[in-house]
C-alpha atoms as a PDB file:
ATOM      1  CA  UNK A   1       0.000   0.000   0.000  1.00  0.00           C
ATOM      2  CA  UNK A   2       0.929   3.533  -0.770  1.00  0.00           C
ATOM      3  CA  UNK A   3       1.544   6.309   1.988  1.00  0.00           C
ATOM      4  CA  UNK A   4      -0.682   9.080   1.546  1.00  0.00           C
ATOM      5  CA  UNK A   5       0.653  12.800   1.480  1.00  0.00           C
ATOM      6  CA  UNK A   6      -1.327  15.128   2.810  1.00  0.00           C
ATOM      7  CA  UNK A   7       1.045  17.661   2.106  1.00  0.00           C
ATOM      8  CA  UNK A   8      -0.630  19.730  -0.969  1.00  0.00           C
ATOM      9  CA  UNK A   9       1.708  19.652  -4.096  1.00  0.00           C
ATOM     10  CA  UNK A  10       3.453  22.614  -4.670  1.00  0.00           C
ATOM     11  CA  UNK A  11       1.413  22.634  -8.169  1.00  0.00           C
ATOM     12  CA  UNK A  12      -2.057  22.238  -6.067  1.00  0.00           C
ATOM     13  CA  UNK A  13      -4.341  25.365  -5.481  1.00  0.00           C
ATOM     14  CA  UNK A  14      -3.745  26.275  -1.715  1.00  0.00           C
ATOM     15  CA  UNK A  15      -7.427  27.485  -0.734  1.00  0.00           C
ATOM     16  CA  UNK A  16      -6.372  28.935   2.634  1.00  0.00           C
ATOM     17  CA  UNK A  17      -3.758  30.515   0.941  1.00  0.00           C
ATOM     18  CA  UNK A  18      -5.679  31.838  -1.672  1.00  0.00           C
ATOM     19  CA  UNK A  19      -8.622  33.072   0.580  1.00  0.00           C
ATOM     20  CA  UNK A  20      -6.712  34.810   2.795  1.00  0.00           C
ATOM     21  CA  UNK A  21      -5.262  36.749   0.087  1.00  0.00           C
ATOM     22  CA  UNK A  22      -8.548  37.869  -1.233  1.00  0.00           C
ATOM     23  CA  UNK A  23      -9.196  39.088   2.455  1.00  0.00           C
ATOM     24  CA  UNK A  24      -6.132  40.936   2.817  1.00  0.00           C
ATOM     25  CA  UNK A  25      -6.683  42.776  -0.537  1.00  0.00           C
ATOM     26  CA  UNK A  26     -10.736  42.925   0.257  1.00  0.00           C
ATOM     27  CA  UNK A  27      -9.299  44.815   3.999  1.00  0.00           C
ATOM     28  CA  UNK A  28      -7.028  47.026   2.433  1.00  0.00           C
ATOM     29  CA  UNK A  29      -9.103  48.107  -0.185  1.00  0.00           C
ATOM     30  CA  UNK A  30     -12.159  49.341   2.206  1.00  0.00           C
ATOM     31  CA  UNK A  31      -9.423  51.021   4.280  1.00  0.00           C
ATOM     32  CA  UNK A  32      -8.693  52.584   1.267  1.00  0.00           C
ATOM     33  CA  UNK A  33     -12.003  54.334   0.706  1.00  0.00           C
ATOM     34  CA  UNK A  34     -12.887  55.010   3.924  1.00  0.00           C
ATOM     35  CA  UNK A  35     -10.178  57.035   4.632  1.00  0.00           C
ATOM     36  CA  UNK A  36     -10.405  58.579   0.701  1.00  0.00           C
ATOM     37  CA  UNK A  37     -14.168  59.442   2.421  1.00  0.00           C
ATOM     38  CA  UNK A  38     -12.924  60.673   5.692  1.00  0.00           C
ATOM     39  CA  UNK A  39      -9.878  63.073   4.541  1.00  0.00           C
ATOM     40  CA  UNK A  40     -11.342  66.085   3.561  1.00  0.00           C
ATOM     41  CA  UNK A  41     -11.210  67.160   0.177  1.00  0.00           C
ATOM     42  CA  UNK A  42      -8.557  69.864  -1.163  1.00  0.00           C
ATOM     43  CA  UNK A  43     -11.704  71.997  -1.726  1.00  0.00           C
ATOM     44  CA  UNK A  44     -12.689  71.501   2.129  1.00  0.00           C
ATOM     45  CA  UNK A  45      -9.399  72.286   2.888  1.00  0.00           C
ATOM     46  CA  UNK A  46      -9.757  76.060   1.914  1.00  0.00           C
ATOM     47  CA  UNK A  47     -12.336  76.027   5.106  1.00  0.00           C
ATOM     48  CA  UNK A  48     -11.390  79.152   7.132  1.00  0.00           C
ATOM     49  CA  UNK A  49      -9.131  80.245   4.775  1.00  0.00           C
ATOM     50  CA  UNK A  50      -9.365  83.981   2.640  1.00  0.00           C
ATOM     51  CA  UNK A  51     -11.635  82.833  -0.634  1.00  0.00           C
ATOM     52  CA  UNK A  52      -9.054  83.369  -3.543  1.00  0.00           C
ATOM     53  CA  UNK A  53     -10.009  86.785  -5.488  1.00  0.00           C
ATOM     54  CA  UNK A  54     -11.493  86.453  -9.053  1.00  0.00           C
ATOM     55  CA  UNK A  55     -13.253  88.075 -11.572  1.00  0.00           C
ATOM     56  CA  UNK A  56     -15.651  87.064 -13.970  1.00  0.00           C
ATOM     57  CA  UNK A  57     -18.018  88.010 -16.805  1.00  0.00           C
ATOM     58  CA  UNK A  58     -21.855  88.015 -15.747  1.00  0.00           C
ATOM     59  CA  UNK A  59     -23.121  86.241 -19.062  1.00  0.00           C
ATOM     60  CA  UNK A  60     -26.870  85.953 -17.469  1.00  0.00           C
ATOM     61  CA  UNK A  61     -28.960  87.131 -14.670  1.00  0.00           C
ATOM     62  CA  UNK A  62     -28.190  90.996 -13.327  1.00  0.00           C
ATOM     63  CA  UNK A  63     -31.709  91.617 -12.207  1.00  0.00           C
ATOM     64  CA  UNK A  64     -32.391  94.481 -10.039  1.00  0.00           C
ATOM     65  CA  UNK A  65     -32.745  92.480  -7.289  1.00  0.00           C
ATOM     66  CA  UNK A  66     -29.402  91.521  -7.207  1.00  0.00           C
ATOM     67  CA  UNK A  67     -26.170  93.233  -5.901  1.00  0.00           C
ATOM     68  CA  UNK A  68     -24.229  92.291  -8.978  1.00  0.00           C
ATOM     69  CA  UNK A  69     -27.493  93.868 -11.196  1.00  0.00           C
ATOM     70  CA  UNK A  70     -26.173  96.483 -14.017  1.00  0.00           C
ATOM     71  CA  UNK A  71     -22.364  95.190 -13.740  1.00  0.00           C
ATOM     72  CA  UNK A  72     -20.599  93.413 -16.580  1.00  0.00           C
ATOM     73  CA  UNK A  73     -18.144  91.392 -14.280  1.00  0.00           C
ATOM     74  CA  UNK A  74     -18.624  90.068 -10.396  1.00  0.00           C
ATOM     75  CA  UNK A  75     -15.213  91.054  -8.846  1.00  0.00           C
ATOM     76  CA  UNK A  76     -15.262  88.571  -5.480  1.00  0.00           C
ATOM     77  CA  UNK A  77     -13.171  91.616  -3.671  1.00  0.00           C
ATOM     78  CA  UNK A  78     -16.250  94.029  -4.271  1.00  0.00           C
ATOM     79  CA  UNK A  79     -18.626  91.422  -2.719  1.00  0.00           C
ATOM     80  CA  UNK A  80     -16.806  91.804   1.110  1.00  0.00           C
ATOM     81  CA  UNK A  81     -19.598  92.515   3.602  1.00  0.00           C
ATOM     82  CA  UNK A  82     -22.043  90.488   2.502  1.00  0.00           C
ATOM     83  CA  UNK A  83     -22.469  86.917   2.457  1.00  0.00           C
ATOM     84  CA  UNK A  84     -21.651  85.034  -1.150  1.00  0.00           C
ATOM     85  CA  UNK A  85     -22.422  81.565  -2.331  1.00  0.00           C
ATOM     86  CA  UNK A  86     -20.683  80.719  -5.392  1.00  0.00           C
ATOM     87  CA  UNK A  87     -21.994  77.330  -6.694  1.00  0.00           C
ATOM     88  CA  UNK A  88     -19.717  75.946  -8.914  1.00  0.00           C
ATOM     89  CA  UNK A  89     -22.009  73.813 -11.475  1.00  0.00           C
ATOM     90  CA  UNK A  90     -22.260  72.733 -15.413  1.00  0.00           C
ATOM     91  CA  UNK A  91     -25.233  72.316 -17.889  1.00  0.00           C
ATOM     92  CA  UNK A  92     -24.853  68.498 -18.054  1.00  0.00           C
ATOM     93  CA  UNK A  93     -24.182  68.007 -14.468  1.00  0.00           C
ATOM     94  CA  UNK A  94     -27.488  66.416 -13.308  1.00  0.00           C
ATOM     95  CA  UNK A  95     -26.868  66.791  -9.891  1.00  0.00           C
ATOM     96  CA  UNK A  96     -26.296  70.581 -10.381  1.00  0.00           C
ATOM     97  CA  UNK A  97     -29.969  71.066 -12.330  1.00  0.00           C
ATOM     98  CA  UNK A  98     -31.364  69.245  -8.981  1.00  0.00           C
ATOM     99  CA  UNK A  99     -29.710  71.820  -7.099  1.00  0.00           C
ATOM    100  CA  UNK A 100     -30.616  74.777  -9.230  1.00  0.00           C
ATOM    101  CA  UNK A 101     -34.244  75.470  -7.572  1.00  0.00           C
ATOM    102  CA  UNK A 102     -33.421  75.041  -4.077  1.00  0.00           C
ATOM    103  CA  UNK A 103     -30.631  77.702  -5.069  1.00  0.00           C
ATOM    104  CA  UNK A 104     -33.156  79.822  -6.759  1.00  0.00           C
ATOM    105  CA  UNK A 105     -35.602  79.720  -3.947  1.00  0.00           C
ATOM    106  CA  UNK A 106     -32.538  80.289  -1.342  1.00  0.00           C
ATOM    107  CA  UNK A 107     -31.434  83.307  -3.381  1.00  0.00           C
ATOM    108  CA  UNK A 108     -34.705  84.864  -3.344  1.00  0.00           C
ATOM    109  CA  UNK A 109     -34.903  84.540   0.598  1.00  0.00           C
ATOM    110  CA  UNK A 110     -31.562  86.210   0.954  1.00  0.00           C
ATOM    111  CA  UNK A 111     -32.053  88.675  -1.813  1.00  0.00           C
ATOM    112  CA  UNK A 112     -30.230  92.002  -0.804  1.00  0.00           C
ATOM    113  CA  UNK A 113     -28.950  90.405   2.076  1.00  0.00           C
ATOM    114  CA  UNK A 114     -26.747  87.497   0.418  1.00  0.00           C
ATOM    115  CA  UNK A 115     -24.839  87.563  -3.195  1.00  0.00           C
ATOM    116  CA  UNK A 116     -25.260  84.532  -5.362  1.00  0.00           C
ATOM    117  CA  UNK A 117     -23.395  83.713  -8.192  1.00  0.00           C
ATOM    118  CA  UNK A 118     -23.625  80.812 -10.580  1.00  0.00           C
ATOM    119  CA  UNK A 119     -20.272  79.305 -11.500  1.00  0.00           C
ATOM    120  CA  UNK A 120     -20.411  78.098 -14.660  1.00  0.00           C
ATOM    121  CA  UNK A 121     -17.465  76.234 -15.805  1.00  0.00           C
ATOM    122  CA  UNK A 122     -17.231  72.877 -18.056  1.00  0.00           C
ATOM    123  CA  UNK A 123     -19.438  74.541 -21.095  1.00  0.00           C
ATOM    124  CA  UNK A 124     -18.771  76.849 -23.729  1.00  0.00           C
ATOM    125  CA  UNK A 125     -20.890  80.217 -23.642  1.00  0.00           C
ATOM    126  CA  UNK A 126     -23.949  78.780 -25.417  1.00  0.00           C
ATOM    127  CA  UNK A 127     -24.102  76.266 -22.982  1.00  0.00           C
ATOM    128  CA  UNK A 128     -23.346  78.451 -19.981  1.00  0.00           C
ATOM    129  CA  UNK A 129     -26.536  80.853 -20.757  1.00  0.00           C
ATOM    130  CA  UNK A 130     -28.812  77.854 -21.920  1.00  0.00           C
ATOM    131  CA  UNK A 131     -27.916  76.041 -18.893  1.00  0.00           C
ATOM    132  CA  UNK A 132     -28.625  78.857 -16.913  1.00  0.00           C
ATOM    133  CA  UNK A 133     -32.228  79.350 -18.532  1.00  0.00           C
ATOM    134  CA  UNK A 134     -33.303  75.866 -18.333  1.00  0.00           C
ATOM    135  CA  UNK A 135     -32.430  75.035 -15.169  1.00  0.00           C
ATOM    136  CA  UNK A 136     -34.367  78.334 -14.042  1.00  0.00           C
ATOM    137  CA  UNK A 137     -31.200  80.137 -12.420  1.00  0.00           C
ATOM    138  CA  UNK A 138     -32.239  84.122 -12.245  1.00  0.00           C
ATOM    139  CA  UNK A 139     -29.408  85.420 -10.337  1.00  0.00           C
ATOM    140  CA  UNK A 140     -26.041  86.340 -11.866  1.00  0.00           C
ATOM    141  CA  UNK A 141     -24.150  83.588 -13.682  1.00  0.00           C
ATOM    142  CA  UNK A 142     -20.515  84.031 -14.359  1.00  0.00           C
ATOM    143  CA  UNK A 143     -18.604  82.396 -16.740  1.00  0.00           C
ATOM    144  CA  UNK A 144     -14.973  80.497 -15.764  1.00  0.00           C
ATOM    145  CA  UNK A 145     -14.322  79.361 -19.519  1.00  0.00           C
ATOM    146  CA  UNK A 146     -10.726  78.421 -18.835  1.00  0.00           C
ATOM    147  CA  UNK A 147     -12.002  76.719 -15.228  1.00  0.00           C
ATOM    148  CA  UNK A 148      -9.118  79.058 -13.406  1.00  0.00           C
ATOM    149  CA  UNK A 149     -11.321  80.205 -10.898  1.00  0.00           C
ATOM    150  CA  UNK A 150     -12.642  76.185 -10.424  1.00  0.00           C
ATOM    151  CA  UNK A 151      -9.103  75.818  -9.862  1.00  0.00           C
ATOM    152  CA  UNK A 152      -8.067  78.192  -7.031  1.00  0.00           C
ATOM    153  CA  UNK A 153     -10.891  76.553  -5.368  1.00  0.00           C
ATOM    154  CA  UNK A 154      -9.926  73.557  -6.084  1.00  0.00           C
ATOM    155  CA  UNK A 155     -13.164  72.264  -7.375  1.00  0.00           C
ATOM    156  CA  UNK A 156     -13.332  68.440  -8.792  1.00  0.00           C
ATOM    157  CA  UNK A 157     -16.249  67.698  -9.201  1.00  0.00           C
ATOM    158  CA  UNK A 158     -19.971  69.470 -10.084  1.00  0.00           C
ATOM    159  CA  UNK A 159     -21.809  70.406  -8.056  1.00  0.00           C
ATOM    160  CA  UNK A 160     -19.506  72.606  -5.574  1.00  0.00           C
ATOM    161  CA  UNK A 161     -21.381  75.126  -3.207  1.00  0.00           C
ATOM    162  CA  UNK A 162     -18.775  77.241  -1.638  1.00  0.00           C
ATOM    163  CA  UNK A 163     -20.034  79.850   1.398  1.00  0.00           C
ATOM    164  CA  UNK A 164     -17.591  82.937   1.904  1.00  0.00           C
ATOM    165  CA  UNK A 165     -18.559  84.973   5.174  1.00  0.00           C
ATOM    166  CA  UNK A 166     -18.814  88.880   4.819  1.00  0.00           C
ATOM    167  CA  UNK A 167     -15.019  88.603   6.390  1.00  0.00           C
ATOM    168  CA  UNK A 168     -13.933  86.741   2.972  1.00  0.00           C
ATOM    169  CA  UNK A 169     -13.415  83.603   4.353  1.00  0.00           C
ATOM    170  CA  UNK A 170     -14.265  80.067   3.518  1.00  0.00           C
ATOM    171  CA  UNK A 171     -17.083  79.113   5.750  1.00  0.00           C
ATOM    172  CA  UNK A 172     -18.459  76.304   4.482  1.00  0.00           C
ATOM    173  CA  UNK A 173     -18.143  73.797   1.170  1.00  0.00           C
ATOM    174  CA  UNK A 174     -20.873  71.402  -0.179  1.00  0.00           C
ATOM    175  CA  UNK A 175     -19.554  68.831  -2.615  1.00  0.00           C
ATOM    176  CA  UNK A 176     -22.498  67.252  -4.353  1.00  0.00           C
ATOM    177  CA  UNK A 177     -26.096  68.429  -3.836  1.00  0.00           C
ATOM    178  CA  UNK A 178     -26.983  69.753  -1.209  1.00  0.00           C
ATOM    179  CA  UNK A 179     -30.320  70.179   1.163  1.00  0.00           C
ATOM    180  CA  UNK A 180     -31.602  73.617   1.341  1.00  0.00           C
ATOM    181  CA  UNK A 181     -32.465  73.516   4.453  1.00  0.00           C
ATOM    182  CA  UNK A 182     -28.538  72.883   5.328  1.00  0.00           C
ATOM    183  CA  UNK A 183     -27.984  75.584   2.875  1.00  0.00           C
ATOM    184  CA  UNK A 184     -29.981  77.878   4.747  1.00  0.00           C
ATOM    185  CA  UNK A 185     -28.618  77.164   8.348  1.00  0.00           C
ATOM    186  CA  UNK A 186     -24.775  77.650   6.420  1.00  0.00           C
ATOM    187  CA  UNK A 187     -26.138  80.999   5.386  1.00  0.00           C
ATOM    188  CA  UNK A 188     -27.899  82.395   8.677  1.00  0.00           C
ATOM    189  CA  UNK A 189     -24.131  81.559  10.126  1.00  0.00           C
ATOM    190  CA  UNK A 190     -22.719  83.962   8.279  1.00  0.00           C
ATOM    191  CA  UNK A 191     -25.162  87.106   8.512  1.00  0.00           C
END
């Protein structure tokens, strides 16, 4: 009779092995993202920081009621006092056309008292002022055609709500969409 071996061959499958491996990777892998989800963002970085200075062409949207009405460009400098949200958005960003009302509606319950500016960036001109008019946006858009300004905020992805206090700082950033009652509570901080 022959002895058995029940040593595995080193040409055998090792399932332990094997497993174990798949584990390790399957660990390191969630540790990964979690800690991708719990590092803030370069854009949340800027939090409490002076907002980097721009200016921009208004391409849509100086109505009277608005501080930025009868002005061809939104100079962030000339905006220190009063409260500014900047969203940072696109016209084929669905997330950003969600947005759009609950920005609309906010800007018309801060009207006077808060400056709002659309950030378009990620479209050419056409598509900056059609985006603007079908996703119902009435106050001031600006256009960042070269995506500078996106930039020196450090904006990656669409929708980006950024909240400057009447200092100039960096009070708050909203990456994705975000509730307008959380908007609104951001904003009352800052009057």
């Amino acid at each position: 009779m022959a002895a058995v071996d029940s040593k595995p061959r080193s040409d055998e499958p090792n399932a332990r092995g094997t497993l174990g491996t798949a584990i390790a990777i399957f660990i390191g892998v969630g540790a990964v993202v979690a800690y991708s989800r719990l590092m803030p963002s370069d854009t949340e970085r800027l939090r409490g920081t002076e907002a980097p200075d721009f200016t921009l062409s208004i391409v849509a949207n100086g109505s009277a009621t608005n501080p930025l009405a009868g002005t061809e460009k939104m100079h962030l400098a000339e905006t220190r006092g009063k409260p500014v949200v900047l969203d940072f958005w696109a016209s084929w960003c669905g997330p950003c056309k969600k947005e759009a009302p609950i920005l609309q509606r906010l800007s018309e319950k801060y009207a006077g008292r808060v400056t709002f500016a659309a950030v378009n960036t990620s479209d050419d001109l056409d598509g900056a002022i059609g985006g603007a008019k079908s996703f119902g946006i009435r106050f001031p858009v600006v256009y960042d055609g070269d995506k500078s300004v996106a930039q020196r905020f450090a904006v990656q992805s669409l929708p980006t709500l950024i909240v400057i206090g009447k200092d100039g700082k960096i009070r708050a950033v909203r990456i994705g969409t975000t509730d307008e009652k959380e908007l609104a509570g951001l904003i009352d901080e800052t009057l």
